[in-house]
Protein backbone atom coordinates (compact mmCIF):
# COMPACT_ATOMS: atom_id res chain seq x y z
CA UNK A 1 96.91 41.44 93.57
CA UNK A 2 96.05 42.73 93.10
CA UNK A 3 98.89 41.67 95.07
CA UNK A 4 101.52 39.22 94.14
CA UNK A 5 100.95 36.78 96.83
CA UNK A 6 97.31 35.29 97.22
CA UNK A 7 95.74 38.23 99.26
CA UNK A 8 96.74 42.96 97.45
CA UNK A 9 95.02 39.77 93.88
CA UNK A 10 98.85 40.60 93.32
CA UNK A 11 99.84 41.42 97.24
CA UNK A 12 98.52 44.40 99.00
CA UNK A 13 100.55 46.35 101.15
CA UNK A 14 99.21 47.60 104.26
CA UNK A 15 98.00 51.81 105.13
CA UNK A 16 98.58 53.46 108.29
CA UNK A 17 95.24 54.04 109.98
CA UNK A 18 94.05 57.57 110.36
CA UNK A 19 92.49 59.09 113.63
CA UNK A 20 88.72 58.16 114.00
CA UNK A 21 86.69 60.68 113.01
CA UNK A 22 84.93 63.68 115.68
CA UNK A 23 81.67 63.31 116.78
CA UNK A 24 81.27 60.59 119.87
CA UNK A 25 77.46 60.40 120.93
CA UNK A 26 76.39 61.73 124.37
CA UNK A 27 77.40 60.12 127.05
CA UNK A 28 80.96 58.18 125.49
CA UNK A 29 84.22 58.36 126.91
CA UNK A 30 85.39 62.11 128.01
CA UNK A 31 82.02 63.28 129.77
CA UNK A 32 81.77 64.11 133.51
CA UNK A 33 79.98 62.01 135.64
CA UNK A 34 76.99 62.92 136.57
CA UNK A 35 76.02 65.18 133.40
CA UNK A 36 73.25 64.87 130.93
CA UNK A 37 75.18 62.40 128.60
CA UNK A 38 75.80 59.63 131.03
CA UNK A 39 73.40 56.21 131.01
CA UNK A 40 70.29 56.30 133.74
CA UNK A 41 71.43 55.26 136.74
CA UNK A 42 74.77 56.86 137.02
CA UNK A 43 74.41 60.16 138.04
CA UNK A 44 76.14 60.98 141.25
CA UNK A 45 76.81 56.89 141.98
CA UNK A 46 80.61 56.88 143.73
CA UNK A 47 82.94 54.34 142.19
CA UNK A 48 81.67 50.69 142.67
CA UNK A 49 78.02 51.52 142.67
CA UNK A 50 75.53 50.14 140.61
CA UNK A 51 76.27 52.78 137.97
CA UNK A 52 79.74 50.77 137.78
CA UNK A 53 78.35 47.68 135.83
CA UNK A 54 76.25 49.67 133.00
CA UNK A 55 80.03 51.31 132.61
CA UNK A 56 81.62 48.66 132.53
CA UNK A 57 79.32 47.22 129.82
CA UNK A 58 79.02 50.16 127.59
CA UNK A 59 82.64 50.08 126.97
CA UNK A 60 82.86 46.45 126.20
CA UNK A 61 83.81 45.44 123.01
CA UNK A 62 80.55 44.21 120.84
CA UNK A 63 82.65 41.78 118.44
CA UNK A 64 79.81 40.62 116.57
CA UNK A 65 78.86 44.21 115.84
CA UNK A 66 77.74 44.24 111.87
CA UNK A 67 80.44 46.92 109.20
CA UNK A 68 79.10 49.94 108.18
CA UNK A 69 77.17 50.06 104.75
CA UNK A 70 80.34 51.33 103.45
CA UNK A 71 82.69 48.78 104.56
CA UNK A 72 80.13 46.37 103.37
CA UNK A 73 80.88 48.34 99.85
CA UNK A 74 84.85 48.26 100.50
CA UNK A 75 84.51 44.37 101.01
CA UNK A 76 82.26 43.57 98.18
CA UNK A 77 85.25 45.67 96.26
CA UNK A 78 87.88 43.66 96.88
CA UNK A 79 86.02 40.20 96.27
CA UNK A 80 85.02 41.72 93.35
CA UNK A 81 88.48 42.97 92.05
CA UNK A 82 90.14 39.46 92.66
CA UNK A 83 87.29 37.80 90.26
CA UNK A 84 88.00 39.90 87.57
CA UNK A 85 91.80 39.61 87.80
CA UNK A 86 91.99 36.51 88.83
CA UNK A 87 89.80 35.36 85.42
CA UNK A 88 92.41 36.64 83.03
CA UNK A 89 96.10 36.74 84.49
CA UNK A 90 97.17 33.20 85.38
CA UNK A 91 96.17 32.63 81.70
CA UNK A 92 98.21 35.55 80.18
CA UNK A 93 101.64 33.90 80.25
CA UNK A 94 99.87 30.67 78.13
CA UNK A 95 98.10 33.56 75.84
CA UNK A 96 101.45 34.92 74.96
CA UNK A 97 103.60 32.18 74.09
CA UNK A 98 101.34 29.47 72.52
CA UNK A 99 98.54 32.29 70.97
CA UNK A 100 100.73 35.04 70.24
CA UNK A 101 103.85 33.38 69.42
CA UNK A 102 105.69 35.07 71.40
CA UNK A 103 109.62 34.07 72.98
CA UNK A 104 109.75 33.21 76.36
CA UNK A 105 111.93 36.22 77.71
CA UNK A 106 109.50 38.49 76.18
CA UNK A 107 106.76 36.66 77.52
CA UNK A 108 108.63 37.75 80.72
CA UNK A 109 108.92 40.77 79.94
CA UNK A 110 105.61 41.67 79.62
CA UNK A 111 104.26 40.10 82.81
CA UNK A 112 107.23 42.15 84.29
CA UNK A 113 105.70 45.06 83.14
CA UNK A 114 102.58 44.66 84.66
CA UNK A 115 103.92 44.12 88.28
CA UNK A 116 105.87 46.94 87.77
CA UNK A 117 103.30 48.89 86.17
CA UNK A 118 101.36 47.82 89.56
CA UNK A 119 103.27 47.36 92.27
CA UNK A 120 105.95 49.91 91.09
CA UNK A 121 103.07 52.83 90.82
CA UNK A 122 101.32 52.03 94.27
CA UNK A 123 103.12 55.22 95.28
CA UNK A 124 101.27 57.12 92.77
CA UNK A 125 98.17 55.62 93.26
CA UNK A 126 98.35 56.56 96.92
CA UNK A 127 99.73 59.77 96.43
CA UNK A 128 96.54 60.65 94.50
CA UNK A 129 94.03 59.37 97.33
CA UNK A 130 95.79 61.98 99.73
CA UNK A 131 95.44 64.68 97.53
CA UNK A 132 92.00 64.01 96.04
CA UNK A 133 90.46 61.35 98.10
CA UNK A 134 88.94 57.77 97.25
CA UNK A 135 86.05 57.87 94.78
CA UNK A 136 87.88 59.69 92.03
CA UNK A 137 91.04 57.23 92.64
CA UNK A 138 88.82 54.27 92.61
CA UNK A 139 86.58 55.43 89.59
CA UNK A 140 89.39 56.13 87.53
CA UNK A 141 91.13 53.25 87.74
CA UNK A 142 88.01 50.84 87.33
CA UNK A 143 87.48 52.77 83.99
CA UNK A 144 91.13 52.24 83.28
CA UNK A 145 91.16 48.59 84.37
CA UNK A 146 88.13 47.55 81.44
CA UNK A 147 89.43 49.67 78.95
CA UNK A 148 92.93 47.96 79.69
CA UNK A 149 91.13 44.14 79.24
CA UNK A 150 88.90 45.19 76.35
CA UNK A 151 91.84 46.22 74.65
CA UNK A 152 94.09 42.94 75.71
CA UNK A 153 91.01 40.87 74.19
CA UNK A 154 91.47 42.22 70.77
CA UNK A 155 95.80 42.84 71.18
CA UNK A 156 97.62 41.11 68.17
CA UNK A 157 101.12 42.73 68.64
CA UNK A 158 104.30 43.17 70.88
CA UNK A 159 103.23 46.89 71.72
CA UNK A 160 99.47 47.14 71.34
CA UNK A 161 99.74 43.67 74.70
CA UNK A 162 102.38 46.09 76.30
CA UNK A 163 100.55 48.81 76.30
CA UNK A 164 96.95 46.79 77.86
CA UNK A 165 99.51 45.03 79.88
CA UNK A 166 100.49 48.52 81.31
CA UNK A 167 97.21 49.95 81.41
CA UNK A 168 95.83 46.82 83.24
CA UNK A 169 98.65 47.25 85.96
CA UNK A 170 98.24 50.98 86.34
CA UNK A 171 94.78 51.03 86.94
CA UNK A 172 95.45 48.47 90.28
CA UNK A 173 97.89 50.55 91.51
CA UNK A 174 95.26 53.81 91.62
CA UNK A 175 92.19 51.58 93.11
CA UNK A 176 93.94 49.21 95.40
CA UNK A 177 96.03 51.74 97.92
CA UNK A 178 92.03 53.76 97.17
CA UNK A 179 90.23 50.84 98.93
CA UNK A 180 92.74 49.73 100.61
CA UNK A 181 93.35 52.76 102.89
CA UNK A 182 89.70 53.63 103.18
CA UNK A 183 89.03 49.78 104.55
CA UNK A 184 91.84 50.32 107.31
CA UNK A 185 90.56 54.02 108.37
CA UNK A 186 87.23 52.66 108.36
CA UNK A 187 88.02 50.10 110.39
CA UNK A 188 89.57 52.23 113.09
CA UNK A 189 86.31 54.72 113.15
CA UNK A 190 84.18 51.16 113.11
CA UNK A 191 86.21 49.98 116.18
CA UNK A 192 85.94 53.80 118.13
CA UNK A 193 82.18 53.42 117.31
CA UNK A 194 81.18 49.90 118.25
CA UNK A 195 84.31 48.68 120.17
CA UNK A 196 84.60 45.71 117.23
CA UNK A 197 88.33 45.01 117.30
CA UNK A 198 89.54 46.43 113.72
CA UNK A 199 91.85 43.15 113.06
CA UNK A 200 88.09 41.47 112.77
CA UNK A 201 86.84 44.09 109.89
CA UNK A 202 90.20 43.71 107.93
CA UNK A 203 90.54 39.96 108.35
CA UNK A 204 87.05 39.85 106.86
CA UNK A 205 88.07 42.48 103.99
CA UNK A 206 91.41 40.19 103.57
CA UNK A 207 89.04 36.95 103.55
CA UNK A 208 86.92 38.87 100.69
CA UNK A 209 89.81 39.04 98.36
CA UNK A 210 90.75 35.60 98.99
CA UNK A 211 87.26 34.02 97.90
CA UNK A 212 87.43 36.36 95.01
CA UNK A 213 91.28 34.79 94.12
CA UNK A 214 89.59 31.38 94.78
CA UNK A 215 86.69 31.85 92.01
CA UNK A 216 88.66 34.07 89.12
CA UNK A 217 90.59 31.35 88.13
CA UNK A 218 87.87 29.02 88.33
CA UNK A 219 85.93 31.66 86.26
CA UNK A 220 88.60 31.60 83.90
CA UNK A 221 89.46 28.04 83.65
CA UNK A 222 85.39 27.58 82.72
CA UNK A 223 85.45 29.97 80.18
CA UNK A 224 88.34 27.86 78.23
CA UNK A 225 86.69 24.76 79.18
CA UNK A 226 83.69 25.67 77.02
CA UNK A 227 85.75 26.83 74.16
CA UNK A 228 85.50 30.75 74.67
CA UNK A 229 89.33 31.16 75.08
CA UNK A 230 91.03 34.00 76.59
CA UNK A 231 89.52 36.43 74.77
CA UNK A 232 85.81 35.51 76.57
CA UNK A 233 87.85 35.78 80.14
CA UNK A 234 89.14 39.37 79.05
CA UNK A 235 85.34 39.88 78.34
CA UNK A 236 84.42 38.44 81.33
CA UNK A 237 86.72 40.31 83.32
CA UNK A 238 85.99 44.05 81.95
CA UNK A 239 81.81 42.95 82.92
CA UNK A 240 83.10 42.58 86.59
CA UNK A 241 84.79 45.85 86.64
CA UNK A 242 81.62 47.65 85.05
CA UNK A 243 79.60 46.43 87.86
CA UNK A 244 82.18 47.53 90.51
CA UNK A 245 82.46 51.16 88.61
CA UNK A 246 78.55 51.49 88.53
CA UNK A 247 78.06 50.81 91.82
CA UNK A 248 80.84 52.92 93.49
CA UNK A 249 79.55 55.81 91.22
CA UNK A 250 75.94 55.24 92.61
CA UNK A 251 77.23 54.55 96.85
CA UNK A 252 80.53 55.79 97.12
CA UNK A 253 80.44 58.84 99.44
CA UNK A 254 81.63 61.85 97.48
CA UNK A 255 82.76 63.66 100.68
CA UNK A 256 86.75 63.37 100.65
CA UNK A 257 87.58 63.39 104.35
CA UNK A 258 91.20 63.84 103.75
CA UNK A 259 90.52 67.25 103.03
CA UNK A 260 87.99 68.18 104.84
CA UNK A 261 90.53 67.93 107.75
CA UNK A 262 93.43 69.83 106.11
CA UNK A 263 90.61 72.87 105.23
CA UNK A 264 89.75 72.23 109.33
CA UNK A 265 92.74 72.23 110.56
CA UNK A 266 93.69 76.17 108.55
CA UNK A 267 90.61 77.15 109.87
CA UNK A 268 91.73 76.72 113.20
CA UNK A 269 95.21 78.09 112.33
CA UNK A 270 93.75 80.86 111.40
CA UNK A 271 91.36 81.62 114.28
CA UNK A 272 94.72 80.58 117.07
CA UNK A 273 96.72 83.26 115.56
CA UNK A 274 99.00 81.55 112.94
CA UNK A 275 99.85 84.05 110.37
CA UNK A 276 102.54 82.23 108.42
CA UNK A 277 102.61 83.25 104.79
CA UNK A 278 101.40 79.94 102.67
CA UNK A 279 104.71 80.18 100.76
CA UNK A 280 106.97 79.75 103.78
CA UNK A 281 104.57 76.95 104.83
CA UNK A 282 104.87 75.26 100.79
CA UNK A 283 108.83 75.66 101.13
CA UNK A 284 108.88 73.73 104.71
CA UNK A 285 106.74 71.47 103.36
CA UNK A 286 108.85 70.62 100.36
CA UNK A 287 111.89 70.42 102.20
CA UNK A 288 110.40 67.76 104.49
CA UNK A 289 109.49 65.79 101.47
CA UNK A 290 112.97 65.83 100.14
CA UNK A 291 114.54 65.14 103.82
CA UNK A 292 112.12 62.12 103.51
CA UNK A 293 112.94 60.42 100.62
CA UNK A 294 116.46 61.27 101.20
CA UNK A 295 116.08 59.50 104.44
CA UNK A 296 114.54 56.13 103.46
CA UNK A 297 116.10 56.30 100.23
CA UNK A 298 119.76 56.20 102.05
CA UNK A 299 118.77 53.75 105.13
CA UNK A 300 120.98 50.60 104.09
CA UNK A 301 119.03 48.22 106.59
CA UNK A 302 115.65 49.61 104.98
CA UNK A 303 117.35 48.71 100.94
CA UNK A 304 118.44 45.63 102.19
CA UNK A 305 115.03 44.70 102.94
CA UNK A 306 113.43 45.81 99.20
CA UNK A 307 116.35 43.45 97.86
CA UNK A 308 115.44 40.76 100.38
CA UNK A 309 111.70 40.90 99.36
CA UNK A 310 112.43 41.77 95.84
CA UNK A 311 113.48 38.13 96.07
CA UNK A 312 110.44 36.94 96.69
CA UNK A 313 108.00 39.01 94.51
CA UNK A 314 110.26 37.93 91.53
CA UNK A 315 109.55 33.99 92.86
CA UNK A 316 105.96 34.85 93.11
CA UNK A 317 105.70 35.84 89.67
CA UNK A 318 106.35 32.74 88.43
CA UNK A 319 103.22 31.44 89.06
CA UNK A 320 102.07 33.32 86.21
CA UNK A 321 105.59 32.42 84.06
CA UNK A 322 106.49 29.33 85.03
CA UNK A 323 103.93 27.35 86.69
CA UNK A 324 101.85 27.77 83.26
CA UNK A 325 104.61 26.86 81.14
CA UNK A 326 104.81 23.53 83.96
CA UNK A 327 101.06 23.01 83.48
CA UNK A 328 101.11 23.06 79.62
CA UNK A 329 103.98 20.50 79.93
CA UNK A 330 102.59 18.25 81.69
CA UNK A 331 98.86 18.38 81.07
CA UNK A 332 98.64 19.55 77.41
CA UNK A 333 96.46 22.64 77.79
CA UNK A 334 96.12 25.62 80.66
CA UNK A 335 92.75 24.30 81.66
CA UNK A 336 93.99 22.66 84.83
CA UNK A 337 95.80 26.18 86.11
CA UNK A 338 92.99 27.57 87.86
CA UNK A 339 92.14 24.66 90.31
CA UNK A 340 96.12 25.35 91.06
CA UNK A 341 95.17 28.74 91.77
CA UNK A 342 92.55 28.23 93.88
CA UNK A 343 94.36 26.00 96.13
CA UNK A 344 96.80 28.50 96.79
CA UNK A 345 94.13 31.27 97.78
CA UNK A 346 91.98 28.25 99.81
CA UNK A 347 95.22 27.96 101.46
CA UNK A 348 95.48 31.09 102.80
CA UNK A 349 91.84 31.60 103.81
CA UNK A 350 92.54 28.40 105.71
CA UNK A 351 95.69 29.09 107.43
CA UNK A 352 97.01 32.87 107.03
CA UNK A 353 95.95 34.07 110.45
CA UNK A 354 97.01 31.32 112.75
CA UNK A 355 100.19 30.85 110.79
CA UNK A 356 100.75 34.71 111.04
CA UNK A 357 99.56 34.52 114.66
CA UNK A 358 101.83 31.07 115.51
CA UNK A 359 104.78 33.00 114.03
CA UNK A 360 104.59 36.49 115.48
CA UNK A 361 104.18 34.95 119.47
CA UNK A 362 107.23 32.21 118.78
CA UNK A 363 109.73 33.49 116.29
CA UNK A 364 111.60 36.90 115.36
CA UNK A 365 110.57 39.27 112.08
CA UNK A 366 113.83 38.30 110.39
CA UNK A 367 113.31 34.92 111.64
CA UNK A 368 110.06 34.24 109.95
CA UNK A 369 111.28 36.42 106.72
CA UNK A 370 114.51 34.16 106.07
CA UNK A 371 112.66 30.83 106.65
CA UNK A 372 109.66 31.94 104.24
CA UNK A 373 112.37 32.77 101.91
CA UNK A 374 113.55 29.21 101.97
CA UNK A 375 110.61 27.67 101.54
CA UNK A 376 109.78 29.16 98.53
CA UNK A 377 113.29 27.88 97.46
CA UNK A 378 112.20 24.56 98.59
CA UNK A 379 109.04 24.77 96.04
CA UNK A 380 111.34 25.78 93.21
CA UNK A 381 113.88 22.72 94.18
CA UNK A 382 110.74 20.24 94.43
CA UNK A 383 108.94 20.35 90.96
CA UNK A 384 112.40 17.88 89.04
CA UNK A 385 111.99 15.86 92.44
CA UNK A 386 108.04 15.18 92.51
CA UNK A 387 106.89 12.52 91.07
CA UNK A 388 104.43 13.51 88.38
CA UNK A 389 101.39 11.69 89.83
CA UNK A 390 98.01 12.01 88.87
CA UNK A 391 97.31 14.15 85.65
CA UNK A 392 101.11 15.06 86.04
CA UNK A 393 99.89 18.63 88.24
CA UNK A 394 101.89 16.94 91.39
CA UNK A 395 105.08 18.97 90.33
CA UNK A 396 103.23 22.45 90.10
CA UNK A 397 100.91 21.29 93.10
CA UNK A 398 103.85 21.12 95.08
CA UNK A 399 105.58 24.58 93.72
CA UNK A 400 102.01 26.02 94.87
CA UNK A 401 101.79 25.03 98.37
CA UNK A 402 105.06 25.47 99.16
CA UNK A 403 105.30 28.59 97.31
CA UNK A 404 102.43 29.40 99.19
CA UNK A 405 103.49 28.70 102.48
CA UNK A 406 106.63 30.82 102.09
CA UNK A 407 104.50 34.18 101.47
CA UNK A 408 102.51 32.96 104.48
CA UNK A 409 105.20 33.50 106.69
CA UNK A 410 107.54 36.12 105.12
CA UNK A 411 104.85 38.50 103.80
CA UNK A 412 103.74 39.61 107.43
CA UNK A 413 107.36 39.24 108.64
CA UNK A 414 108.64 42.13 106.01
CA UNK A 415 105.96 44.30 106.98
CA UNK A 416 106.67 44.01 110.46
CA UNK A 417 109.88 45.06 110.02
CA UNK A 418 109.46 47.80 108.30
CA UNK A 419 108.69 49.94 111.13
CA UNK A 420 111.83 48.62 113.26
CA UNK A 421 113.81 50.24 110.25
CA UNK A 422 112.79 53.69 109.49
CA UNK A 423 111.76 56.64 111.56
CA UNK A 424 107.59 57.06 111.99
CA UNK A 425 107.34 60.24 109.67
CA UNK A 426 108.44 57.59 106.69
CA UNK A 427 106.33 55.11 107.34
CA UNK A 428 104.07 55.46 104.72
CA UNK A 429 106.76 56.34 102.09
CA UNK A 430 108.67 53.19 103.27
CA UNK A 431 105.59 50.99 102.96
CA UNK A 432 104.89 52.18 99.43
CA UNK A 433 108.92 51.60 98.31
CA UNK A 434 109.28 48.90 99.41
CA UNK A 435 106.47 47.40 96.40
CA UNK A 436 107.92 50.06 94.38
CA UNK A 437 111.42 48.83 94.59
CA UNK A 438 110.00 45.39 94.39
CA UNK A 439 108.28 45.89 91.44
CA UNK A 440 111.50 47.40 89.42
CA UNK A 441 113.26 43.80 90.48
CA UNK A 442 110.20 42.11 88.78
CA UNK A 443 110.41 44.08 85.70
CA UNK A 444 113.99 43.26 85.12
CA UNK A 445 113.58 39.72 87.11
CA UNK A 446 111.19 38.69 84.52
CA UNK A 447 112.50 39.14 81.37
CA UNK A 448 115.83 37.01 82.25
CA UNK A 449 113.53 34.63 84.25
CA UNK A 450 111.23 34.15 81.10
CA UNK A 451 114.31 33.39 79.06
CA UNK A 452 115.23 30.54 81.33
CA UNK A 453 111.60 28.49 79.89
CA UNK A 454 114.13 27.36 76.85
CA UNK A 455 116.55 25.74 78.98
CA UNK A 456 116.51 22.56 80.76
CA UNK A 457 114.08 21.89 83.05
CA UNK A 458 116.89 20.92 85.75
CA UNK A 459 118.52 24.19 85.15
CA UNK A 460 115.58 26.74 84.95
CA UNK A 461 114.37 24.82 88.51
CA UNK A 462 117.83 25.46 89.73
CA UNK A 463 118.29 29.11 89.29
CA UNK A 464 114.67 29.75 89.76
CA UNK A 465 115.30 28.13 93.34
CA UNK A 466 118.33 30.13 93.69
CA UNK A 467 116.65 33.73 93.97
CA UNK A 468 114.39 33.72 97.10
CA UNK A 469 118.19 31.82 98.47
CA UNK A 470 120.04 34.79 97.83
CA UNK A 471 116.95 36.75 99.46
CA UNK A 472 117.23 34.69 102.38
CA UNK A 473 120.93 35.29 102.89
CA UNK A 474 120.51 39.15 102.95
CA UNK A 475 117.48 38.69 105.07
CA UNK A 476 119.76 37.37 107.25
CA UNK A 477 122.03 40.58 107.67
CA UNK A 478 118.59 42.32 108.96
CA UNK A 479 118.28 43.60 112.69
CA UNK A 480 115.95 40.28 114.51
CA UNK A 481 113.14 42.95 114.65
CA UNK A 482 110.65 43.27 117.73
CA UNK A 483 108.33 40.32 118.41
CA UNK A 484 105.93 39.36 120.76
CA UNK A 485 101.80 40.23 120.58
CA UNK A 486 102.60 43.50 119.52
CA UNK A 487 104.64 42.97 116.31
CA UNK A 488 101.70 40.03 116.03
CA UNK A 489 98.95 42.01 115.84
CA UNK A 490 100.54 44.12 113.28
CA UNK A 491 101.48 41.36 110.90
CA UNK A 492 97.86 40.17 110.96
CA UNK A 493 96.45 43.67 110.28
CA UNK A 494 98.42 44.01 107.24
């Protein structure tokens, strides 16, 4: 969001943590017994004596220890992000085809664009945070992200919307690997500091995003309520992201830890001895780089998983394709979208973590992936079957929960596996190709999905239903991947 999938607003994709940070107080782990650093009472005791206890308590874990100021800042981002994306997108598809005029597989095409234009670039966006840290990243694309919905407010034609559209997606994939990887390596320095568990920081950071998905839509579905149309939730949407750039400009550190520790780590190069010219050190390191991509780029198991979840990111976009076109149907007007919306995020809040944590200690990674994949077959298959029911928003009720329910399991499942499937040194390439192979499926999923709103309802439902199926059987072809607490904790982490 700005993950597809009701947690990266369009779904995020999980950072490896980095080392915590230098600089333990007196007395932690690592110091002698008996010196100046250890707690009163300890000096000299022998094992068991009453110096034992205070040990035993300082390294407890305090779980109820309060986040830093800045991960306080990190989790007021990512609420804050899912408002104002959350306020315009689920009405975009509506915008285009009943404001604009515009044919259903271009309609598709253009939301295509923007998940590509997202999920595609994370690779860039992350790229960029290595090389020049967070605030830059983050500022950048917050300036980017209300230029992008000022200018979709006032878009008339095919290329002025593709190019906000673009702009709008672009700017995501620069903040959200940004905040994203500073919340998990904060996390891991919060846990080294305190002893908080990190799962507790990022489940709060995840549960952040979700309340922010809960109210954008209902944000959005106000605005049209009292007559301001989409334009006043582009509006409203480009005021959220002025308040998020003005205060990361004003409390973002502008230290850029990343490299601090490459400068460090020369430094002590130098003093050890190691006189390797910087150009044979450049060529190694380009080499490795190509040997990477080369690697996960060539790992058939590895592909066979972007396919599998390619399946499923194209099914997930049609909750800003199809379910609208559904909702317009059957209610007359996209007012009623957002409460759909918000059920789907209150559903995760509710029951991500002991789904994820049910799942991981009682069935296998491929397991889980393949039966998520069905499910969100089963919500495509279910809207000719339901019954329309009150206000006629039972059909696209039960796309949502079931749709929902899918990514629930799956979601965690793929990025467990992803680890099982390439070596360590590509994990973070794999992690960001596998949205960036994703997000090419959506941009050529979409525009042949967005062609199917002129065909029978019976039909579109059908093939719609048959996508996340043919994810499921390659899913199936997939090593079981490792289980267990471990491959648990990691799922709910992510």
């Amino acid at each position: 969001m700005n993950r597809p999938g009701p947690t990266r607003a369009d779904p995020p994709e999980p950072h490896a943590p980095e080392p915590a940070h230098a600089g333990a107080p007196a007395g932690t782990a690592g110091a002698p017994a008996g010196t100046a650093g250890a707690p009163a009472g300890t000096v000299g005791a022998p094992a068991g004596a009453a110096g034992a206890p205070a040990e035993e308590k300082r390294r407890r874990p305090r779980l109820a220890s309060a986040p830093t100021p800045y991960l306080r800042l990190l989790t007021v981002t990512q609420f804050a992000f899912n408002i104002g994306f959350y306020a315009v997108l689920p009405y975009l598809a509506t915008h285009l085809g009943s404001g604009l005029g515009m044919a259903g597989w271009l309609v598709g095409l253009v939301l295509g664009l923007r998940t590509f234009s997202q999920q595609g670039l994370f690779v860039v966006g992350g790229a960029l945070t290595d090389r020049y840290g967070p605030r830059p990243v983050v500022l950048a694309g917050c300036a980017l992200r209300i230029t992008g919905f000022g200018w979709l407010a006032v878009a008339g034609s095919t290329a002025t919307v593709i190019a906000a559209v673009l702009l709008i997606g672009f700017a995501a994939a620069l903040f959200s690997p940004a905040v994203e990887s500073e919340a998990a390596r904060e996390a891991v320095r919060h846990e080294r500091d305190t002893g908080t568990p990190r799962a507790h920081v990022l489940a709060l950071f995840s549960a952040a995003g979700q309340a922010g998905a809960f109210i954008g839509p209902l944000l959005g579905s106000l605005l049209l309520l009292l007559g301001g149309g989409f334009r006043a939730a582009c509006l409203a949407g480009a005021v959220v992201f002025v308040g998020v750039l003005a205060g990361h400009a004003r409390l973002m550190p502008r230290a850029d830890p990343v490299r601090k520790r490459k400068r460090k780590r020369e430094r002590e190069r130098e003093r050890g001895g190691d006189r390797t010219p910087a150009s044979d050190t450049v060529t190694r390191t380009a080499r490795r780089g190509r040997s990477s991509w080369r690697a996960v780029f060539t790992n058939r198991p590895f592909l066979l998983l972007c396919l599998a979840y390619s399946g499923y990111l194209v099914s997930y976009n049609q909750l800003y394709l199809s379910l609208p076109a559904e909702v317009e149907r059957a209610t007359g007007s996209g007012a009623a979208l957002g409460w759909l919306f918000a059920l789907s995020s209150l559903l995760v809040v509710v029951a991500q973590v002991p789904l994820t944590r049910f799942s991981a200690h009682r069935i296998a990674p491929r397991t889980a992936l393949v039966t998520g994949l069905a499910v969100v077959a089963a919500g495509f298959a279910a809207v000719p079957l339901t019954p329309a029911g009150p206000g006629g928003l039972l059909p696209g009720a039960a796309l949502v929960v079931l749709l929902t329910l899918g990514q629930m399991l799956l979601v965690p499942a793929a990025r467990g596996l992803v680890p099982d499937l390439v070596d360590d040194r590509q994990l973070g390439l794999a992690t960001g190709a596998l949205s960036s192979v994703s997000g090419i499926a959506v941009l050529v999923g979409s525009a042949a999905t967005g062609a199917l709103l002129d065909v029978p309802a019976p039909v579109r439902w059908a093939v719609l239903a048959a996508v996340p199926l043919a994810g499921a059987a390659l899913a199936f072809t997939l090593p079981v991947g490792r289980g267990g607490k471990e491959q648990g904790t990691r799922a709910v982490a992510g």
